[in-house]
C-alpha atoms as a PDB file:
ATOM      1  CA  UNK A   1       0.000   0.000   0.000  1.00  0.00           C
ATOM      2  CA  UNK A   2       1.697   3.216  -1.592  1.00  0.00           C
ATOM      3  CA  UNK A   3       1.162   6.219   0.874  1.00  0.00           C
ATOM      4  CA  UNK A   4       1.095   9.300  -1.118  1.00  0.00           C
ATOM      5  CA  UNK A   5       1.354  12.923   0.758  1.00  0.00           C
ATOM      6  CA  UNK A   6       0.034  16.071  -1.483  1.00  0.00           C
ATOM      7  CA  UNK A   7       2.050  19.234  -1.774  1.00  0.00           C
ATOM      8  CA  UNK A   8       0.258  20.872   0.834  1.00  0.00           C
ATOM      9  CA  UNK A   9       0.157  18.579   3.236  1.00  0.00           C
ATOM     10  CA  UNK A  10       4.474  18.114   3.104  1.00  0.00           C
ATOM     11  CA  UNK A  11       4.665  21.898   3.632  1.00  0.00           C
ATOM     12  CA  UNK A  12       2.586  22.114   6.295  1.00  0.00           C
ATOM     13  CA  UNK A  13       4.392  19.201   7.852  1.00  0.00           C
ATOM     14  CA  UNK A  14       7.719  21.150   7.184  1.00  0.00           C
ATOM     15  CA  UNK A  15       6.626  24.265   8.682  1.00  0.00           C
ATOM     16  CA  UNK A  16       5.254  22.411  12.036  1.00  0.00           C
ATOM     17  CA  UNK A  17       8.825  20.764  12.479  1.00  0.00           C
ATOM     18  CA  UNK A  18      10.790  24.578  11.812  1.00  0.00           C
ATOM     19  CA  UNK A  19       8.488  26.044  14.412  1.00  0.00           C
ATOM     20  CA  UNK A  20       9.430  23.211  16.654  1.00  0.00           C
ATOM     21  CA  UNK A  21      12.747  23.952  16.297  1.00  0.00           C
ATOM     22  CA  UNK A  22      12.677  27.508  16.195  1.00  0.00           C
ATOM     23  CA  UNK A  23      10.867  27.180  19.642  1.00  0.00           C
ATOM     24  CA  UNK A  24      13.644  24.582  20.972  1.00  0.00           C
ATOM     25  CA  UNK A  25      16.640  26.765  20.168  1.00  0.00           C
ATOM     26  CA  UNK A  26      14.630  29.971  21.719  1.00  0.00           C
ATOM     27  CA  UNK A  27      14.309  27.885  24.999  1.00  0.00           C
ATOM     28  CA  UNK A  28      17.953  26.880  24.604  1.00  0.00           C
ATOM     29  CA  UNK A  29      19.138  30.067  24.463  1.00  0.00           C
ATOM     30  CA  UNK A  30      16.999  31.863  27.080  1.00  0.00           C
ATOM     31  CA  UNK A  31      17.755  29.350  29.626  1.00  0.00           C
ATOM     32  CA  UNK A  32      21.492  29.505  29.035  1.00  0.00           C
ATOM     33  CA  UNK A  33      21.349  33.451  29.912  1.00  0.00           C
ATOM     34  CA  UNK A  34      19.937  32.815  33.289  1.00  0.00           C
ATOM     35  CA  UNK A  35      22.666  30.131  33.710  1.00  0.00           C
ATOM     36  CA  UNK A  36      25.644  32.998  32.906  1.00  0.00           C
ATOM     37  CA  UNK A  37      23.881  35.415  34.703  1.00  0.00           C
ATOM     38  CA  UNK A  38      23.285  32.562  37.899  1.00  0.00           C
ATOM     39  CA  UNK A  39      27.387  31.793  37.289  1.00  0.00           C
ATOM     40  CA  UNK A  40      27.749  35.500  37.299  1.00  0.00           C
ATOM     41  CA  UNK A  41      26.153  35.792  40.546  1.00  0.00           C
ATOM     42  CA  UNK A  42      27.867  32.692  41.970  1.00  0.00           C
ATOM     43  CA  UNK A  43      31.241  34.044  40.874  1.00  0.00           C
ATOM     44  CA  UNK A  44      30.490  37.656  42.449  1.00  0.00           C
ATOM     45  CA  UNK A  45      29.656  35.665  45.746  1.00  0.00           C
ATOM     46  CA  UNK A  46      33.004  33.978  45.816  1.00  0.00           C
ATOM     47  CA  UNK A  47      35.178  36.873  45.318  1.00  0.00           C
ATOM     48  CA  UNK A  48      33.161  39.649  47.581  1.00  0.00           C
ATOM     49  CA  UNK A  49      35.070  39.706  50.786  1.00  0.00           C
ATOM     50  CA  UNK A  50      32.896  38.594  53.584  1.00  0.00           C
ATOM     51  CA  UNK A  51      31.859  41.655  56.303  1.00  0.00           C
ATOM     52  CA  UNK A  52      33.422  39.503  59.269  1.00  0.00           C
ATOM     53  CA  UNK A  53      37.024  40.138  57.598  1.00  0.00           C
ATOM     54  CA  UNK A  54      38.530  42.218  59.904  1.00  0.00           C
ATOM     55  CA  UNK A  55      42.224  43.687  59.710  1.00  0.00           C
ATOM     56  CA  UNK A  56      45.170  42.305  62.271  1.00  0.00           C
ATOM     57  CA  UNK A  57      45.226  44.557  64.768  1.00  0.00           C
ATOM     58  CA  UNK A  58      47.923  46.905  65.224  1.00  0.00           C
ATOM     59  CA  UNK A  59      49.728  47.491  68.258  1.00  0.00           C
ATOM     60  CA  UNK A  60      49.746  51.021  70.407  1.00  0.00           C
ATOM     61  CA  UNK A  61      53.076  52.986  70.367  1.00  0.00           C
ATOM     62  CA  UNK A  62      53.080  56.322  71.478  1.00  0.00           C
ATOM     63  CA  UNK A  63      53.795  58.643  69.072  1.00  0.00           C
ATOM     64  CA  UNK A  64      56.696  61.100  69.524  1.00  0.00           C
ATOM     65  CA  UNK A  65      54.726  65.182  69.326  1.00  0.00           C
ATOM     66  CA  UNK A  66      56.661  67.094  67.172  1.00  0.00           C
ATOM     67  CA  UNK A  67      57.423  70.866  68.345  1.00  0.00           C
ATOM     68  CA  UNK A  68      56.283  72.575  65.089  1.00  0.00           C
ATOM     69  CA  UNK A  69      53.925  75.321  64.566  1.00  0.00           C
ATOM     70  CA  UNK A  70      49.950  74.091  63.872  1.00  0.00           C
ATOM     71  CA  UNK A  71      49.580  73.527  59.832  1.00  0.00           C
ATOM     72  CA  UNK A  72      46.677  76.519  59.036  1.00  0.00           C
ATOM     73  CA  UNK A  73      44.192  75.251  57.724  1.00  0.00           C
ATOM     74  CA  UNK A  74      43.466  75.609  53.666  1.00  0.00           C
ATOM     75  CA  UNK A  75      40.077  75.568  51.894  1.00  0.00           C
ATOM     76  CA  UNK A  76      39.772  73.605  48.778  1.00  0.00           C
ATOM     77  CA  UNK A  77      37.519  74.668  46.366  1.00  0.00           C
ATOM     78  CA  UNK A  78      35.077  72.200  45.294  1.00  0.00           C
ATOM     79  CA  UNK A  79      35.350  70.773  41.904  1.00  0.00           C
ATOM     80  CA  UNK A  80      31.580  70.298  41.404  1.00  0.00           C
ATOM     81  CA  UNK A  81      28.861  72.815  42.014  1.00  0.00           C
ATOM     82  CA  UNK A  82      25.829  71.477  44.582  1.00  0.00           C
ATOM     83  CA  UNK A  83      22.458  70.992  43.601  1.00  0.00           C
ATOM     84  CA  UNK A  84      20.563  68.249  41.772  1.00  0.00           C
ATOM     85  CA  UNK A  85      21.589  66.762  38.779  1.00  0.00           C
ATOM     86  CA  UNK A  86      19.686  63.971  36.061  1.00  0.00           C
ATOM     87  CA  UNK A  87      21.409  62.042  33.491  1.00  0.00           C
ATOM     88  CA  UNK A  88      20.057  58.344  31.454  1.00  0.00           C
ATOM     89  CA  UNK A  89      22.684  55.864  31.426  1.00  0.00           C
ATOM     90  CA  UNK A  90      22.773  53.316  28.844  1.00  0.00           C
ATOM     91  CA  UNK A  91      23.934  49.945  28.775  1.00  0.00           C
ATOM     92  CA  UNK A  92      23.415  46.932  26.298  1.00  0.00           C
ATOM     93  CA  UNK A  93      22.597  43.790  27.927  1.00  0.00           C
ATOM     94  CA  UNK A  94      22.428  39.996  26.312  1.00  0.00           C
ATOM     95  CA  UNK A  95      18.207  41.206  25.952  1.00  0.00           C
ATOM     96  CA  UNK A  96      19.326  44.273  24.176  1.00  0.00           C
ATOM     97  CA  UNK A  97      19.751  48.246  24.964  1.00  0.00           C
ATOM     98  CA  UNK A  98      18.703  49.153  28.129  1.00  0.00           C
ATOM     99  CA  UNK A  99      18.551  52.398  30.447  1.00  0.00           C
ATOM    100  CA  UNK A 100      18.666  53.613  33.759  1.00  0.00           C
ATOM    101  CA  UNK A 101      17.864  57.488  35.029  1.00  0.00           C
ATOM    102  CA  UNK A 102      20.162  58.543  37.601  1.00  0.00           C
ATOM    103  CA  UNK A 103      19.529  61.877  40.172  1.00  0.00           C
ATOM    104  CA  UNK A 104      22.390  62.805  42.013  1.00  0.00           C
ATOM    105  CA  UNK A 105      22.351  65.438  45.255  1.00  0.00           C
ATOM    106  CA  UNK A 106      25.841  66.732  45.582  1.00  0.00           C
ATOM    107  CA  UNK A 107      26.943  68.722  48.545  1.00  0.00           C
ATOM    108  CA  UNK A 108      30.719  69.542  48.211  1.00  0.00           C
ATOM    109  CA  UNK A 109      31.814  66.892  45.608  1.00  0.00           C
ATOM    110  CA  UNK A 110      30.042  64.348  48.155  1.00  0.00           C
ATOM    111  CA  UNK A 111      27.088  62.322  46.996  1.00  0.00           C
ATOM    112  CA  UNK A 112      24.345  63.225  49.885  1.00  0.00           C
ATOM    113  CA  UNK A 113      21.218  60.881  47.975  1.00  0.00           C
ATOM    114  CA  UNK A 114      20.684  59.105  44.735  1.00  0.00           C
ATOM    115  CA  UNK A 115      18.064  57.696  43.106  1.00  0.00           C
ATOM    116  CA  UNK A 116      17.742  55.363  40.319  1.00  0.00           C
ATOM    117  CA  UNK A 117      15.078  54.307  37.697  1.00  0.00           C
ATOM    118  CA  UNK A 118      15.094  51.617  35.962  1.00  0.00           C
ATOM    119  CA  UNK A 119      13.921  51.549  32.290  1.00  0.00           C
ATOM    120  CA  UNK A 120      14.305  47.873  31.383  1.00  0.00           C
ATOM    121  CA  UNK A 121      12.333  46.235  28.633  1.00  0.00           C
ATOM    122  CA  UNK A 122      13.649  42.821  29.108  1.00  0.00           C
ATOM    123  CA  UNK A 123      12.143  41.150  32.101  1.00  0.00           C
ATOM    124  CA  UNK A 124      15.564  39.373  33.344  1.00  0.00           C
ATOM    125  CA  UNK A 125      17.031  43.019  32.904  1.00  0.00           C
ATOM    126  CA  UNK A 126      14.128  44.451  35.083  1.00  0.00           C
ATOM    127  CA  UNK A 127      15.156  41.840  38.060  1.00  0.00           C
ATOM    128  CA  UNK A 128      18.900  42.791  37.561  1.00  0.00           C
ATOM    129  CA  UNK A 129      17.845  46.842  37.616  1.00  0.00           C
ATOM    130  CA  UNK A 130      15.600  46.090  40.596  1.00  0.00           C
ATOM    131  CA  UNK A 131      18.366  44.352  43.052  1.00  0.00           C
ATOM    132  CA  UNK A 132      20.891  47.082  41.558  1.00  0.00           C
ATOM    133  CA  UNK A 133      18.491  49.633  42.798  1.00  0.00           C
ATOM    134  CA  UNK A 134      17.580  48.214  45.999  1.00  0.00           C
ATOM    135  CA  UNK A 135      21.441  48.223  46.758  1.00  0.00           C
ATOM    136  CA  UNK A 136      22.777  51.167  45.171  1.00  0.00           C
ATOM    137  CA  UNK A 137      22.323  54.246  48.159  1.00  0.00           C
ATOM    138  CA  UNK A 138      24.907  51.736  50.456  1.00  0.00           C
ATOM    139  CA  UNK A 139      27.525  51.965  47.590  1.00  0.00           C
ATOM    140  CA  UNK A 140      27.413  55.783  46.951  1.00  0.00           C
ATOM    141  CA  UNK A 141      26.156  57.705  49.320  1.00  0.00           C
ATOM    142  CA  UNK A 142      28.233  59.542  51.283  1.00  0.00           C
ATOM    143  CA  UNK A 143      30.947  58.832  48.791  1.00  0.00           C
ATOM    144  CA  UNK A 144      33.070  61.611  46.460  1.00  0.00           C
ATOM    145  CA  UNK A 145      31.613  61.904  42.893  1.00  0.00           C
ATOM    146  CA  UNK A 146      34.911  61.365  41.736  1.00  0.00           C
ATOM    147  CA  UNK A 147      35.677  58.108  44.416  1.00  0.00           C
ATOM    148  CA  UNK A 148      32.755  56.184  42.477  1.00  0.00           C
ATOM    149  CA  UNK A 149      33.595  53.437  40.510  1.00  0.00           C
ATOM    150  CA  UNK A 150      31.081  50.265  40.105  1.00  0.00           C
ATOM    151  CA  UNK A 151      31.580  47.035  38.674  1.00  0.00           C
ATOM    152  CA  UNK A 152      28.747  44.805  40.494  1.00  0.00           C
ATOM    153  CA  UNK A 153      26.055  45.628  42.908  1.00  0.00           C
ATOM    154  CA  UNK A 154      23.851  43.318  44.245  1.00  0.00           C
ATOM    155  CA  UNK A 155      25.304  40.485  41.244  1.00  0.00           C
ATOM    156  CA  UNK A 156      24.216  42.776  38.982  1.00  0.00           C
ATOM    157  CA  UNK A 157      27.010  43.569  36.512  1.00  0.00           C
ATOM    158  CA  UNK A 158      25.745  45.484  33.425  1.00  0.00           C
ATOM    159  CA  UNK A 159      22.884  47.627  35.257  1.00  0.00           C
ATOM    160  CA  UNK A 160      26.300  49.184  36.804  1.00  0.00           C
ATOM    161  CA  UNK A 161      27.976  50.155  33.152  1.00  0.00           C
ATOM    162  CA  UNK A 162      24.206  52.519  32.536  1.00  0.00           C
ATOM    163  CA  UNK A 163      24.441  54.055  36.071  1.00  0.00           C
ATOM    164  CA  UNK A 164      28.443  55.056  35.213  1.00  0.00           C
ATOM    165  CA  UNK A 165      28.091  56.204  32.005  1.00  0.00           C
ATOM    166  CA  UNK A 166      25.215  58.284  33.795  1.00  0.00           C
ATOM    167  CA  UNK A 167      27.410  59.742  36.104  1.00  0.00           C
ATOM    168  CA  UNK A 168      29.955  60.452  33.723  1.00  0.00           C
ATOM    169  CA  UNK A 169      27.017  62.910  32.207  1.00  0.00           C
ATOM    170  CA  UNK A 170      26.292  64.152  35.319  1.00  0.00           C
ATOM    171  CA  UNK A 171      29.685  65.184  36.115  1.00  0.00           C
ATOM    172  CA  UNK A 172      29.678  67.355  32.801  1.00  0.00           C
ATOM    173  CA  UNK A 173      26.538  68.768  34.205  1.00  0.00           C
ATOM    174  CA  UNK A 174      28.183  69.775  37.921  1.00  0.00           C
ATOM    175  CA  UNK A 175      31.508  70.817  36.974  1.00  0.00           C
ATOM    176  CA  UNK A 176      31.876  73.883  39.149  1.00  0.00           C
END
């Protein structure tokens, strides 16, 4: 018994098995970016220092008073101007281009607040921008504009290269 298939019914057969495959190499490929991005996280847990790491500690000498005059003391004039400042920050992530809105309060070169928005259209990118943001005030504030420099917060590694490149704007923007 000869089993005959018409045109129509091989190309619709054909079509089925690309969309099965197309569908089986999308899966593929999304699940391996939450593995690097889980191996990313696992790495940045091995190499953060721990917060019970404490230095040696170093022995009391008294130290000899020297008979010289009291240094006067000299103002330094702030290399930024204070006030609020705004800048996006954009960053391209394995999703695609993605942003972040930075505010920065300065108060004599010295980061006093900041607040971040995320602008993600990728929802593993949102979850990245959201721990990012829910660390980021611990990791600047307080801090020199100039003293900044981020490579990971909170595992998140690429949210960082928006908020820098948004600070680098900002500094253009305060430059007293």
């Amino acid at each position: 018994m000869e089993h005959s298939k018409n045109p129509t019914q091989k190309w619709i057969a054909l079509i089925i098995v690309i969309v099965l495959l197309g569908g089986l190499i999308a899966f593929m490929m999304s699940r391996r970016e939450e593995a690097v991005q889980e191996e990313l996280v696992a790495v940045t847990e091995q190499t953060t220092p721990s917060e019970n790491t404490q230095p040696a500690p170093v022995p009391e000498q008294p130290t000899p008073t020297p008979n010289t005059p009291a240094a006067t003391p000299t103002t330094q004039k702030s290399s930024y101007k204070d006030g609020t400042y705004s800048a996006t920050g954009n960053y391209v992530s394995p999703g695609g281009s993605e942003s972040v809105l930075v505010t920065v309060v300065l108060k004599d070169d010295v980061v006093t607040d900041v607040m971040v928005s995320g602008n993600a259209n990728n929802p593993t990118s949102k979850n990245w921008q959201a721990r990012f943001i829910s660390n980021i005030k611990a990791e600047v504030v307080g801090k020199k504009l100039d003293d900044i420099q981020l490579d990971v917060v909170s595992g998140s590694s690429l949210t960082p290269v928006g908020f820098m490149d948004a600070l680098a704007k900002i500094k253009v923007q305060a430059k007293a």
